[in-house]
C-alpha atoms as a PDB file:
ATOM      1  CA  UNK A   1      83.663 117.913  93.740  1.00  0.00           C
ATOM      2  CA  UNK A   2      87.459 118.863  94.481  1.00  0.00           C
ATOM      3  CA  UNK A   3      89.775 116.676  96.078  1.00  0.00           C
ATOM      4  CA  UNK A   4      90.347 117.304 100.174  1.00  0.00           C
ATOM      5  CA  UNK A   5      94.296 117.054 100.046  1.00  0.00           C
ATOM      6  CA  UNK A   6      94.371 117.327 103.769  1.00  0.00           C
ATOM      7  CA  UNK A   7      92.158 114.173 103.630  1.00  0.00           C
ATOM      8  CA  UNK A   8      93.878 111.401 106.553  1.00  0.00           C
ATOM      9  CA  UNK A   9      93.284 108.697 104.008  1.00  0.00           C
ATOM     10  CA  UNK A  10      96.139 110.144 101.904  1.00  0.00           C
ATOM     11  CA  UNK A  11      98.522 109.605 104.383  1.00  0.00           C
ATOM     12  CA  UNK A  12      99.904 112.888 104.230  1.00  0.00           C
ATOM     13  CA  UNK A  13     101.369 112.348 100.244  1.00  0.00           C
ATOM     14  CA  UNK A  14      99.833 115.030  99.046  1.00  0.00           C
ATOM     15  CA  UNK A  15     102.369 116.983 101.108  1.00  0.00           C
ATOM     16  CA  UNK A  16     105.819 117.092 101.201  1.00  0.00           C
ATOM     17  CA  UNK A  17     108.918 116.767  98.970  1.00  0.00           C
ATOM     18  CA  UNK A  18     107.029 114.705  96.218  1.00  0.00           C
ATOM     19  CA  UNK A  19     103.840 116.689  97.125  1.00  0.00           C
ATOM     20  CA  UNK A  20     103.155 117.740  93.680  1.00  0.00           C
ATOM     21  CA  UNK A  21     103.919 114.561  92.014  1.00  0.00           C
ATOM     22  CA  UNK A  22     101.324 112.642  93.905  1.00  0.00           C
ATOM     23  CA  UNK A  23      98.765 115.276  93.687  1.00  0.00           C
ATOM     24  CA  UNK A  24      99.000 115.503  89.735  1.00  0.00           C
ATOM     25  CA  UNK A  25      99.581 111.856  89.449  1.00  0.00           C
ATOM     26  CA  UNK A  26      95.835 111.040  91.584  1.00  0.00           C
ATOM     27  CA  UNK A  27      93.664 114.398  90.373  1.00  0.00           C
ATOM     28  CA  UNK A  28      94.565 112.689  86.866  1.00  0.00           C
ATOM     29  CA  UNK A  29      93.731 109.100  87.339  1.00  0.00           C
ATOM     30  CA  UNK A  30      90.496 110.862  90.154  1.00  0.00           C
ATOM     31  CA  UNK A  31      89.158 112.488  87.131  1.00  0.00           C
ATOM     32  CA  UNK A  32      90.369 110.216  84.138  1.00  0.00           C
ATOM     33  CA  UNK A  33      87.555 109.498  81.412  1.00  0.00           C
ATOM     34  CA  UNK A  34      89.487 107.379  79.258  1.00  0.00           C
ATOM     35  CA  UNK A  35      89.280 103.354  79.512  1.00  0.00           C
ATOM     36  CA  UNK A  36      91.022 101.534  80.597  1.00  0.00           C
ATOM     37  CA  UNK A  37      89.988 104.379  83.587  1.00  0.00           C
ATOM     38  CA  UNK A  38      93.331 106.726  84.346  1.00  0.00           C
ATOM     39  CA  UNK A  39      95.565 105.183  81.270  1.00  0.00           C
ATOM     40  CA  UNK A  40      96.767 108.158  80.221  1.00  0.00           C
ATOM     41  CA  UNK A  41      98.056 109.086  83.552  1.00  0.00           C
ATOM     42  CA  UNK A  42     101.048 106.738  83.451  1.00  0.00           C
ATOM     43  CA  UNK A  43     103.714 109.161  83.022  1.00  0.00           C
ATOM     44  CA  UNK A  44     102.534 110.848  86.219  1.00  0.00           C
ATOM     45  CA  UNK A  45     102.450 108.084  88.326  1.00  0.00           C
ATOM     46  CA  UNK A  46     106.185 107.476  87.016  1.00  0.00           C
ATOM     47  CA  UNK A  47     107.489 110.828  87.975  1.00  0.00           C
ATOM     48  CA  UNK A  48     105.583 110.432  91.281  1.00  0.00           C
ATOM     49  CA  UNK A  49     107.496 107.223  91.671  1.00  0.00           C
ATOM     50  CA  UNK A  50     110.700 108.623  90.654  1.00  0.00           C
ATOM     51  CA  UNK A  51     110.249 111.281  93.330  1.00  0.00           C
ATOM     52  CA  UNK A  52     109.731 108.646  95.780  1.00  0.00           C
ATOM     53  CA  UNK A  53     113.113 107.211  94.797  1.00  0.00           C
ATOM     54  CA  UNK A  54     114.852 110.661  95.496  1.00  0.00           C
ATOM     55  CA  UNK A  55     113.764 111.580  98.898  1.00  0.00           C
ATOM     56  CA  UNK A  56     113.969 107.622 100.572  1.00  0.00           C
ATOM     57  CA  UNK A  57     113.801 109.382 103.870  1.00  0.00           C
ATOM     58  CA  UNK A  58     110.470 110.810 103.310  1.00  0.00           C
ATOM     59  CA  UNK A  59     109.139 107.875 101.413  1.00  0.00           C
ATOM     60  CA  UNK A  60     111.232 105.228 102.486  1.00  0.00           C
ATOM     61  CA  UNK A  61     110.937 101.229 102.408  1.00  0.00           C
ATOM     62  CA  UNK A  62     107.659 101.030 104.488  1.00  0.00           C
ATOM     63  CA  UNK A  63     105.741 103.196 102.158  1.00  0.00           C
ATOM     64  CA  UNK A  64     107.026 101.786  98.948  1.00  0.00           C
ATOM     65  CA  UNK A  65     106.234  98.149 100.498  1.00  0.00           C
ATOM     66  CA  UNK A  66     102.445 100.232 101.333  1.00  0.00           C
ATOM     67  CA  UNK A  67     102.494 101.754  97.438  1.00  0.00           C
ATOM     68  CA  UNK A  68     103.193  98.260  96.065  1.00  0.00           C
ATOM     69  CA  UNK A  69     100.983  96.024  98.293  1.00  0.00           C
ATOM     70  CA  UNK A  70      97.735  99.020  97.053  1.00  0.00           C
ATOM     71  CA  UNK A  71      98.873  99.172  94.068  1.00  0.00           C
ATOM     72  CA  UNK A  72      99.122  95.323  92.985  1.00  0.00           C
ATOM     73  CA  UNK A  73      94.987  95.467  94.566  1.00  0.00           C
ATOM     74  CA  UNK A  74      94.135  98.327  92.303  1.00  0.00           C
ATOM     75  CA  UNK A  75      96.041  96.708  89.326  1.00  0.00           C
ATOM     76  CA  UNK A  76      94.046  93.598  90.310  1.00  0.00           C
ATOM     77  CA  UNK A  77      90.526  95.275  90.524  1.00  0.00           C
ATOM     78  CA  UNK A  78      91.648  97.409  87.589  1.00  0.00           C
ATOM     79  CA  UNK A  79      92.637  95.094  85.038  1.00  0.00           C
ATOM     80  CA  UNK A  80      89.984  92.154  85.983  1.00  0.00           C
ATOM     81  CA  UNK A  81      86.887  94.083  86.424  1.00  0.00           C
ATOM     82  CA  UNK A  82      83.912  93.086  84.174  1.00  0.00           C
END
């Protein structure tokens, strides 16, 4: 299947200033084959981040203290899954 961008549950990232960042940074960890599961997407998720950084009035402190608070769960679920 594709990806619904307009999906509510993105919270409106894929759109906007940083728009393309996010959307290559989740379509490559979505579908990532490699193990550990979206490793080699890294670099994305860093330029997503960095984007973040440059447009604090789009994605200011509340969503970074959202990003961090999901992303400490998924590194949790991630990296302890048997």
């Amino acid at each position: 299947g594709e990806i619904n961008w307009d999906c509510p549950c993105l919270g409106g990232m894929a759109h906007g200033p940083c728009g393309p960042e996010f959307r290559a940074a989740f379509s490559c960890f979505v579908y990532s084959e490699e193990e550990p599961k979206g490793i080699e997407c890294v670099d994305k998720f860093k330029g997503m981040q960095d984007c973040f950084r440059r447009y604090p009035e789009d994605y200011g402190d509340g969503m970074f203290s959202h990003l961090r608070t999901r992303a400490r769960n998924w590194r949790a679920d991630f990296f302890y899954r048997n």
